[in-house]
PDB file of N, CA and C in Angstrom:
ATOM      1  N   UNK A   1      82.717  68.959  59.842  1.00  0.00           N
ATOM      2  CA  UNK A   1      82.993  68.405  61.153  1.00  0.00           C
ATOM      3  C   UNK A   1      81.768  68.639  62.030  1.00  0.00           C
ATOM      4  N   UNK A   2      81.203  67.352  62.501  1.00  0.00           N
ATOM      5  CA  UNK A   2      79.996  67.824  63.177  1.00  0.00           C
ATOM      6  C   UNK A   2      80.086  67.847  64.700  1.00  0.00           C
ATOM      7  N   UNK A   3      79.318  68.416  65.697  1.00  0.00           N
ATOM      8  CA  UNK A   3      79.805  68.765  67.211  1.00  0.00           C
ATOM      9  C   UNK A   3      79.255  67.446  67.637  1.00  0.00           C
ATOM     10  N   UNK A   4      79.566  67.185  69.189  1.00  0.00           N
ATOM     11  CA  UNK A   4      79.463  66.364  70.194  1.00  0.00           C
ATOM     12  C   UNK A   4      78.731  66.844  70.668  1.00  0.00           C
ATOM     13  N   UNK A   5      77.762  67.877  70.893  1.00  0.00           N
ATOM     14  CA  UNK A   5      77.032  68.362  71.686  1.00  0.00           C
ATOM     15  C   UNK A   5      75.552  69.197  70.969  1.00  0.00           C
ATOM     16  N   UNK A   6      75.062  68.543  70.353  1.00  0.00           N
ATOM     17  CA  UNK A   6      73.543  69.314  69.177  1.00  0.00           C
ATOM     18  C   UNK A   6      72.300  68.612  69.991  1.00  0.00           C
ATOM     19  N   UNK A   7      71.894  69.380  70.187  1.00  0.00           N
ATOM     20  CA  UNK A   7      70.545  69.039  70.839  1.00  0.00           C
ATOM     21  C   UNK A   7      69.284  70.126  69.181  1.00  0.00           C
ATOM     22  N   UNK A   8      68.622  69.130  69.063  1.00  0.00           N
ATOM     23  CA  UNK A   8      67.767  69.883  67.798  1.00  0.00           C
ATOM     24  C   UNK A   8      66.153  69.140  68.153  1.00  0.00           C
ATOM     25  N   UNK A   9      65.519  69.797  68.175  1.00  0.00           N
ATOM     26  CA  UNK A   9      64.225  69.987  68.521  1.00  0.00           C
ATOM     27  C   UNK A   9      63.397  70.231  67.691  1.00  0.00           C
ATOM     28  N   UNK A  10      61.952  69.835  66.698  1.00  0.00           N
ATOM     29  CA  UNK A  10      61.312  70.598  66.181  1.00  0.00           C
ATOM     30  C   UNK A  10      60.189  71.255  67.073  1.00  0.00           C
ATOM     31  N   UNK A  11      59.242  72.494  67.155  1.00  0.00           N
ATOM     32  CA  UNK A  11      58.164  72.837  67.386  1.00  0.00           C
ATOM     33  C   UNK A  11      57.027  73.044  65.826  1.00  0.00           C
ATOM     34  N   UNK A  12      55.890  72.550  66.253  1.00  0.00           N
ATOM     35  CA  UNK A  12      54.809  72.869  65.308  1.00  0.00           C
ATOM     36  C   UNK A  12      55.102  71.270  64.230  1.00  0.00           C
ATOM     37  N   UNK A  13      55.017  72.031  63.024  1.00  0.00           N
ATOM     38  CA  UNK A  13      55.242  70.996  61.699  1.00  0.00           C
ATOM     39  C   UNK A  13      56.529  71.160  61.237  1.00  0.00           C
ATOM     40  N   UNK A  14      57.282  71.727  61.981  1.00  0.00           N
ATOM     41  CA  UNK A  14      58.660  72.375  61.326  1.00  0.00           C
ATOM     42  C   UNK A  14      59.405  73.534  60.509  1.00  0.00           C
ATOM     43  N   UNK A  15      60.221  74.406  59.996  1.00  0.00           N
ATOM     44  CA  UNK A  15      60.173  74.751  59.428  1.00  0.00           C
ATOM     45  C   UNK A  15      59.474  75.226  57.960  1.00  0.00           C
ATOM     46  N   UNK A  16      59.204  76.153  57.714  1.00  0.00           N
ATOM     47  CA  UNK A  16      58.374  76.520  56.548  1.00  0.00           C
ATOM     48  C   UNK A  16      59.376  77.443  55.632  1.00  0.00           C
ATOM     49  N   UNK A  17      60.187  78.477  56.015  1.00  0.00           N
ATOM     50  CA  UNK A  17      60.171  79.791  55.183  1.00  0.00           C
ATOM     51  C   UNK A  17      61.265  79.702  54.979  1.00  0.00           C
ATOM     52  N   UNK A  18      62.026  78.661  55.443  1.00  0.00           N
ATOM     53  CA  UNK A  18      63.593  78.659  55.119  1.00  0.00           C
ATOM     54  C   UNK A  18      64.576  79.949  55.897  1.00  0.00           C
ATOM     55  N   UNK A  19      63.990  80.526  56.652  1.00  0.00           N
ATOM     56  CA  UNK A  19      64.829  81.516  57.213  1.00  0.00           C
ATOM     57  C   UNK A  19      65.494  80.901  58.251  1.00  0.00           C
ATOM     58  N   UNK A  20      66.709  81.407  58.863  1.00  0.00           N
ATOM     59  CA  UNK A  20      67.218  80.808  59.497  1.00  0.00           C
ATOM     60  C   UNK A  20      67.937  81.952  60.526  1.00  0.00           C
ATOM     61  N   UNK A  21      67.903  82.130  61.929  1.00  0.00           N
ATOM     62  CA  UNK A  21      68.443  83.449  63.216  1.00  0.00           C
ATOM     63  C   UNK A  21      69.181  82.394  63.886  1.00  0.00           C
ATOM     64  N   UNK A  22      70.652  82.946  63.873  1.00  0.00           N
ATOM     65  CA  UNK A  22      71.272  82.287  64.719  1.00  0.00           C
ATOM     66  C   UNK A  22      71.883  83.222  65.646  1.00  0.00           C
ATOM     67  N   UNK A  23      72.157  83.048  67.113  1.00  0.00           N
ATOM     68  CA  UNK A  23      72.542  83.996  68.279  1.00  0.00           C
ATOM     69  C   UNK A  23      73.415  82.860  68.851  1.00  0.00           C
ATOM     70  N   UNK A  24      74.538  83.859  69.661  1.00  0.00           N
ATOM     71  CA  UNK A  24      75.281  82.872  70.469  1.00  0.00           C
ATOM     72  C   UNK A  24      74.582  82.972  72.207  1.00  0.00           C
ATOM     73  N   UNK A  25      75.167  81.823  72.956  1.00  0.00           N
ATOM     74  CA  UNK A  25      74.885  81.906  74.447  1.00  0.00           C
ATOM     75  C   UNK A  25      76.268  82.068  74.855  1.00  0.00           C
ATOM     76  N   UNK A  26      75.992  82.801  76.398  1.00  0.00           N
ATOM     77  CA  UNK A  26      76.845  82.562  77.328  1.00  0.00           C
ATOM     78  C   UNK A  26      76.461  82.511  78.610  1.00  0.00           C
ATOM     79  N   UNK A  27      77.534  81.153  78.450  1.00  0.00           N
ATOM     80  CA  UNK A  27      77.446  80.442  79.999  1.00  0.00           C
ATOM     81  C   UNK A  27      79.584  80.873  80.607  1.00  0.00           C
ATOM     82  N   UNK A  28      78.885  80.530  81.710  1.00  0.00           N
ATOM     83  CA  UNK A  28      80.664  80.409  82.250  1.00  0.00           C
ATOM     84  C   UNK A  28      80.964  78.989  83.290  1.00  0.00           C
ATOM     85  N   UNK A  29      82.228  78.917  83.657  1.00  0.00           N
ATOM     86  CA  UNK A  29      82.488  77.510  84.250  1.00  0.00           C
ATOM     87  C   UNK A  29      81.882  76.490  83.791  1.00  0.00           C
ATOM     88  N   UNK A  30      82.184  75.982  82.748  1.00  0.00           N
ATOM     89  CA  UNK A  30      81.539  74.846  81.905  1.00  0.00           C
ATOM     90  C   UNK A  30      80.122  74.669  81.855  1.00  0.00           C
ATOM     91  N   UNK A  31      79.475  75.833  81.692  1.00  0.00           N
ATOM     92  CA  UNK A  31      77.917  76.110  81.863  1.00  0.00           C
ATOM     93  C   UNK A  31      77.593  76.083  83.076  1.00  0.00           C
ATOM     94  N   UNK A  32      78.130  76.022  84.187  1.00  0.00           N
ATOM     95  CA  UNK A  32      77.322  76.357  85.368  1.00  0.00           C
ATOM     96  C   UNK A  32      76.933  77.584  85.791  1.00  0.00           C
ATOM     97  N   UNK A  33      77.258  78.544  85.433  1.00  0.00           N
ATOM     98  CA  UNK A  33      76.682  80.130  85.402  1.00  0.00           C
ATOM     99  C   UNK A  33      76.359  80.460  84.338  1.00  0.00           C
ATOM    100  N   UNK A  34      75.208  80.611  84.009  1.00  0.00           N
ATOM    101  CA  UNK A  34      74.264  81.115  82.737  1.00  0.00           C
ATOM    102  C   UNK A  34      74.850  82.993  82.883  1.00  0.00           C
ATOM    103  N   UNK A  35      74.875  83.196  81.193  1.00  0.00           N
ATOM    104  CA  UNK A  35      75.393  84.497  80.942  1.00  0.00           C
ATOM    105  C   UNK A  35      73.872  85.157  80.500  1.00  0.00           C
ATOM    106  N   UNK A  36      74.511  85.389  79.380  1.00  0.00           N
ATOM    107  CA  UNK A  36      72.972  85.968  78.226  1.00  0.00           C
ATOM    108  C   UNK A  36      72.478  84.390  77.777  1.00  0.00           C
ATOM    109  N   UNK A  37      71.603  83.691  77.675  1.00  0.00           N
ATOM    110  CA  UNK A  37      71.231  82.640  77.067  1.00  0.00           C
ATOM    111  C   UNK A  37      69.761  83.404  75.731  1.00  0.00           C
ATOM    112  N   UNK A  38      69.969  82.706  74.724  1.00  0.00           N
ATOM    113  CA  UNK A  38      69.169  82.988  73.841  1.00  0.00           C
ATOM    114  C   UNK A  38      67.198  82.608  73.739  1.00  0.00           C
ATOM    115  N   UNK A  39      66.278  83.058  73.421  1.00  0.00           N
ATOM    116  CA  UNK A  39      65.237  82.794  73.764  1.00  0.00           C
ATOM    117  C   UNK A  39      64.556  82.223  72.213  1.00  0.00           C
ATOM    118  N   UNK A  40      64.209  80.922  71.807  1.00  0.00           N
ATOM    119  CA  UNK A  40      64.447  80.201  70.707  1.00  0.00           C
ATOM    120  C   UNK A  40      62.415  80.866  70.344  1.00  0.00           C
ATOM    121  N   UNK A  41      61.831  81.182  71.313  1.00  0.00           N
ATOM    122  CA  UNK A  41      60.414  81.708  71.170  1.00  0.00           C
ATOM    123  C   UNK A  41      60.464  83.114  70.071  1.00  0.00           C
ATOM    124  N   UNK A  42      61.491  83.519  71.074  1.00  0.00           N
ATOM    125  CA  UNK A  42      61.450  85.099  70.617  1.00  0.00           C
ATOM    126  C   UNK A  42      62.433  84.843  69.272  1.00  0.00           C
ATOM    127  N   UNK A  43      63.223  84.017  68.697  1.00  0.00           N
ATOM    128  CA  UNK A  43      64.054  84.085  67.787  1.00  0.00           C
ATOM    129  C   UNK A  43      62.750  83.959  66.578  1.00  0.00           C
ATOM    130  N   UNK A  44      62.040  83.041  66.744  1.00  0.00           N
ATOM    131  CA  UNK A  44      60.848  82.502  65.786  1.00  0.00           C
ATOM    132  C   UNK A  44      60.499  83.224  65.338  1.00  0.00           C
ATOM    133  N   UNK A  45      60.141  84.708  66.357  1.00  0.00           N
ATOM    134  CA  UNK A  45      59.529  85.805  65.935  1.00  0.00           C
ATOM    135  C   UNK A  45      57.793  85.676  65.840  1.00  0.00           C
ATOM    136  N   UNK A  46      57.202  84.446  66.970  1.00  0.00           N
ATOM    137  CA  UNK A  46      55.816  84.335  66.732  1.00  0.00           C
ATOM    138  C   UNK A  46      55.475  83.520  65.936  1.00  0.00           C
ATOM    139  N   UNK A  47      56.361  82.735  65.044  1.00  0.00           N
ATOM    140  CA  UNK A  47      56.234  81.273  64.372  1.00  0.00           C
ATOM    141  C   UNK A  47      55.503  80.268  65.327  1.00  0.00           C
ATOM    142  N   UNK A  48      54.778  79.638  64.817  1.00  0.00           N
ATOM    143  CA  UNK A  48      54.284  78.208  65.517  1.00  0.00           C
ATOM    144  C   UNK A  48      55.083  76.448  64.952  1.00  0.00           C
ATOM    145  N   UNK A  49      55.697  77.476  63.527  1.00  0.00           N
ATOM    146  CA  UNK A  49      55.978  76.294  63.241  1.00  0.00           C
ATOM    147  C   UNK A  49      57.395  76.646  63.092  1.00  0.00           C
ATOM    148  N   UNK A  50      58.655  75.688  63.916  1.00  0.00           N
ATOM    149  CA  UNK A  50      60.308  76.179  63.612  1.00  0.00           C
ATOM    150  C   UNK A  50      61.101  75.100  64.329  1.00  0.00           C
ATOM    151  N   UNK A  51      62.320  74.825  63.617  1.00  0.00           N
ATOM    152  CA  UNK A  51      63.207  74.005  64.506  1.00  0.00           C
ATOM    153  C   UNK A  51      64.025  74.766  65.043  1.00  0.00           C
ATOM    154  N   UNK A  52      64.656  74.197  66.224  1.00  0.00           N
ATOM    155  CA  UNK A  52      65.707  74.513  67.271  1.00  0.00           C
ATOM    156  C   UNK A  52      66.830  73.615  67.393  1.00  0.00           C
ATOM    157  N   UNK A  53      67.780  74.232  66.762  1.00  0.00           N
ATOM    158  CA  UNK A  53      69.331  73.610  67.001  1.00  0.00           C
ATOM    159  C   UNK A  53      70.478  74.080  67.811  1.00  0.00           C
ATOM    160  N   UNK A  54      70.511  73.252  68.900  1.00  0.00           N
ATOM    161  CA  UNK A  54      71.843  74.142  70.113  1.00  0.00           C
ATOM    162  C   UNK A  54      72.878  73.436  70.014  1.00  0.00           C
ATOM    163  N   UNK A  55      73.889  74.222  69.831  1.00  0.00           N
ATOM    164  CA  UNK A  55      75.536  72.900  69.290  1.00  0.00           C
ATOM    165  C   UNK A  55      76.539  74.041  70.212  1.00  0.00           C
ATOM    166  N   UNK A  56      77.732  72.902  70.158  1.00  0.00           N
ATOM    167  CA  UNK A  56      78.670  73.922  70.829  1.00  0.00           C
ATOM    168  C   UNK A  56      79.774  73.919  69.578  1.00  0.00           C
ATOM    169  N   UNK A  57      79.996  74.743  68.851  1.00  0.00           N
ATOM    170  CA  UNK A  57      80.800  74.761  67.689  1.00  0.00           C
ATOM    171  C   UNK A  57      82.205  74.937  67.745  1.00  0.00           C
ATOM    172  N   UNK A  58      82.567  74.551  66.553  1.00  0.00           N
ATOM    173  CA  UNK A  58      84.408  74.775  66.481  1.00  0.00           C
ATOM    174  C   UNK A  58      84.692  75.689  67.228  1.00  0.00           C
ATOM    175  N   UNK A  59      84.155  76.970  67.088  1.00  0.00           N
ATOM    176  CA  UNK A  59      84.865  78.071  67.182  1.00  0.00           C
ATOM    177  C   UNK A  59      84.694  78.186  68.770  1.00  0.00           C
ATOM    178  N   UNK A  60      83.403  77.921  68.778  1.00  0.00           N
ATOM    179  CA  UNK A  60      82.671  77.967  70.963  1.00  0.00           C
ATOM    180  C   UNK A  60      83.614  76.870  71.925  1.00  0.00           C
ATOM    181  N   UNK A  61      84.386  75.609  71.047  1.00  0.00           N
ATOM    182  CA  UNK A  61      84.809  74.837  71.662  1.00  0.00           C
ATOM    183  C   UNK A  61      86.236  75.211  71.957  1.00  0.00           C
ATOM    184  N   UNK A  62      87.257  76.198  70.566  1.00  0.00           N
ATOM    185  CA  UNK A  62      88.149  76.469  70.706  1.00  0.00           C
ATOM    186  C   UNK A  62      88.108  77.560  72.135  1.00  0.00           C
ATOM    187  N   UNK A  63      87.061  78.458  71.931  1.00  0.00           N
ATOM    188  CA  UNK A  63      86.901  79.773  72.795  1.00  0.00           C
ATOM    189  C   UNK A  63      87.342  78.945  73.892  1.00  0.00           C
ATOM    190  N   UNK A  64      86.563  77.708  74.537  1.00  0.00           N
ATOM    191  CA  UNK A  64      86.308  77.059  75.581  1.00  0.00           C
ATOM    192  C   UNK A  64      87.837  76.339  76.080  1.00  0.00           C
ATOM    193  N   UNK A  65      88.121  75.900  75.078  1.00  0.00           N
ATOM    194  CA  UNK A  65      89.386  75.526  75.840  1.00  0.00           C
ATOM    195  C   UNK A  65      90.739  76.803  75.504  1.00  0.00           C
ATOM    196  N   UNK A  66      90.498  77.689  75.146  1.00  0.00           N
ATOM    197  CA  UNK A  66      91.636  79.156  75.269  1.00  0.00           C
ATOM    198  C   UNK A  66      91.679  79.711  76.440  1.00  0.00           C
ATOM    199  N   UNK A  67      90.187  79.418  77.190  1.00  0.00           N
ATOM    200  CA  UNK A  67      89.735  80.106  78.742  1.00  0.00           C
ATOM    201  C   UNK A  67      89.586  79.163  80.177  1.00  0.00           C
ATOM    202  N   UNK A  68      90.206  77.854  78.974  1.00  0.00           N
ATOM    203  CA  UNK A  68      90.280  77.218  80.522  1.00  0.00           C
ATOM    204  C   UNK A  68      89.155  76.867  80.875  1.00  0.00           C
ATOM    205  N   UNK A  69      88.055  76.659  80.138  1.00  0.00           N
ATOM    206  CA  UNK A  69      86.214  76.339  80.839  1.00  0.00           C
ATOM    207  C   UNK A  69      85.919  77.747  81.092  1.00  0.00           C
ATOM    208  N   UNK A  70      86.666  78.640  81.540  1.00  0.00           N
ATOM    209  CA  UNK A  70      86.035  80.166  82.680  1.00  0.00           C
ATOM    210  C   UNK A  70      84.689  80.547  81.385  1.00  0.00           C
ATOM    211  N   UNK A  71      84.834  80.786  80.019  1.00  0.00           N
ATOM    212  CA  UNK A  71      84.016  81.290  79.576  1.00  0.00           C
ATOM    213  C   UNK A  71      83.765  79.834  78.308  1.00  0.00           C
ATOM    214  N   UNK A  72      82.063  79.646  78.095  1.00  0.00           N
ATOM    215  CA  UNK A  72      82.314  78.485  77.400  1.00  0.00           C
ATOM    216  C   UNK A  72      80.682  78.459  76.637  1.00  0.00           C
ATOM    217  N   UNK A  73      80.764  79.216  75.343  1.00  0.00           N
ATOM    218  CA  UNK A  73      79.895  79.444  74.410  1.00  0.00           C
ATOM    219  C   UNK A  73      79.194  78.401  73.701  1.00  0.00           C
ATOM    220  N   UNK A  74      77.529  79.009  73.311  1.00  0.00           N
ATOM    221  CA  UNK A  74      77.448  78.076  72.308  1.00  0.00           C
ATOM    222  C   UNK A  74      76.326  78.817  71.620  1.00  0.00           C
ATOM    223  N   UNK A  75      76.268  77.745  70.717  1.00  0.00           N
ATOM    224  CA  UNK A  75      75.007  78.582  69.208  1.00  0.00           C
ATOM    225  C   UNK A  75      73.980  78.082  69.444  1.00  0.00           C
ATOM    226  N   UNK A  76      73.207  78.810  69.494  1.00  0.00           N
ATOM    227  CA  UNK A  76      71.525  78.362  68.914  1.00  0.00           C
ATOM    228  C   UNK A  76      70.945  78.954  67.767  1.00  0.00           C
ATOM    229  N   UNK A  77      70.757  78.120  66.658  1.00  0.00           N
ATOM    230  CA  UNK A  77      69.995  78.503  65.794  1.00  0.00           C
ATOM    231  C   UNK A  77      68.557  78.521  65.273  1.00  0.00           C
ATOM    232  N   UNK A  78      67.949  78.588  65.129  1.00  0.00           N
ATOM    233  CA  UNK A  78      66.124  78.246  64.957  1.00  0.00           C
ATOM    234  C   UNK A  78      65.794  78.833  63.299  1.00  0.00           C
ATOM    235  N   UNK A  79      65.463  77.597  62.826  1.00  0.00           N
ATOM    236  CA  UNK A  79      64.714  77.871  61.246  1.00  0.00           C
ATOM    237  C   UNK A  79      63.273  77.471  61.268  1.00  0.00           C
ATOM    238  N   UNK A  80      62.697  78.452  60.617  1.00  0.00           N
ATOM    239  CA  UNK A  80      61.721  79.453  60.511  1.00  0.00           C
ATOM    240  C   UNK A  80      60.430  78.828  59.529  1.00  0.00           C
TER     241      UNK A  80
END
Protein backbone atom coordinates (compact mmCIF):
# COMPACT_ATOMS: atom_id res chain seq x y z
CA UNK A 1 0.00 0.00 0.00
CA UNK A 2 1.70 3.07 -1.05
CA UNK A 3 1.16 6.70 0.89
CA UNK A 4 -0.48 9.89 -0.48
CA UNK A 5 2.07 11.90 0.79
CA UNK A 6 6.16 10.79 -0.42
CA UNK A 7 8.10 13.49 -1.30
CA UNK A 8 11.68 11.64 -2.50
CA UNK A 9 14.52 13.63 -3.53
CA UNK A 10 17.91 12.51 -4.78
CA UNK A 11 21.26 14.48 -3.64
CA UNK A 12 24.69 13.85 -5.49
CA UNK A 13 24.48 10.65 -8.02
CA UNK A 14 22.32 8.82 -5.63
CA UNK A 15 22.66 6.17 -3.53
CA UNK A 16 25.79 3.97 -3.49
CA UNK A 17 26.14 1.58 -0.34
CA UNK A 18 22.75 0.39 -0.06
CA UNK A 19 22.43 1.43 3.52
CA UNK A 20 19.44 2.71 4.47
CA UNK A 21 18.57 5.27 8.34
CA UNK A 22 15.23 5.74 8.83
CA UNK A 23 13.94 8.27 11.85
CA UNK A 24 10.50 9.40 12.53
CA UNK A 25 9.28 13.32 12.69
CA UNK A 26 7.12 15.12 14.85
CA UNK A 27 4.90 17.63 14.00
CA UNK A 28 1.53 18.48 15.84
CA UNK A 29 -1.89 20.02 14.56
CA UNK A 30 -1.64 18.62 11.18
CA UNK A 31 2.00 19.77 10.91
CA UNK A 32 1.64 23.17 11.93
CA UNK A 33 3.89 22.91 15.01
CA UNK A 34 7.13 21.25 14.19
CA UNK A 35 8.22 18.70 17.06
CA UNK A 36 11.69 16.93 16.65
CA UNK A 37 11.97 17.00 12.73
CA UNK A 38 14.78 14.78 11.31
CA UNK A 39 18.03 16.23 9.64
CA UNK A 40 18.37 14.10 6.17
CA UNK A 41 22.34 15.84 6.11
CA UNK A 42 23.16 14.46 9.32
CA UNK A 43 21.29 11.03 8.58
CA UNK A 44 23.84 10.64 5.40
CA UNK A 45 26.42 10.81 7.85
CA UNK A 46 28.66 13.15 5.39
CA UNK A 47 27.57 11.27 2.16
CA UNK A 48 27.51 13.49 -0.93
CA UNK A 49 25.84 11.03 -2.64
CA UNK A 50 22.02 9.75 -1.00
CA UNK A 51 18.33 9.77 -1.56
CA UNK A 52 15.68 11.28 0.64
CA UNK A 53 12.28 9.79 1.13
CA UNK A 54 9.53 11.61 3.46
CA UNK A 55 6.07 9.63 3.52
CA UNK A 56 3.46 9.71 6.05
CA UNK A 57 2.92 5.91 6.67
CA UNK A 58 0.22 3.43 7.69
CA UNK A 59 1.13 3.44 10.96
CA UNK A 60 1.88 7.74 11.15
CA UNK A 61 -1.55 8.01 9.41
CA UNK A 62 -3.36 5.64 11.82
CA UNK A 63 -1.38 7.56 14.87
CA UNK A 64 -2.90 10.71 13.07
CA UNK A 65 -6.27 10.00 12.96
CA UNK A 66 -6.36 8.11 16.83
CA UNK A 67 -5.29 11.87 17.97
CA UNK A 68 -7.56 13.70 16.15
CA UNK A 69 -4.62 15.66 13.94
CA UNK A 70 -3.24 16.87 17.78
CA UNK A 71 -0.15 14.64 17.09
CA UNK A 72 0.62 13.69 13.35
CA UNK A 73 3.94 11.74 12.41
CA UNK A 74 5.97 10.93 9.67
CA UNK A 75 9.13 8.95 8.29
CA UNK A 76 12.06 10.04 6.70
CA UNK A 77 14.29 7.74 5.33
CA UNK A 78 17.67 8.48 3.40
CA UNK A 79 19.73 5.68 1.46
CA UNK A 80 23.19 5.91 1.50
Amino acid sequence: MSSCYTHKFTVGDGPKSGDTVTQKNHFFLYVLIPGNASDPQKMAEGSSDFEVIETHTFADGLLNVITLGIYTPTTTTVKK
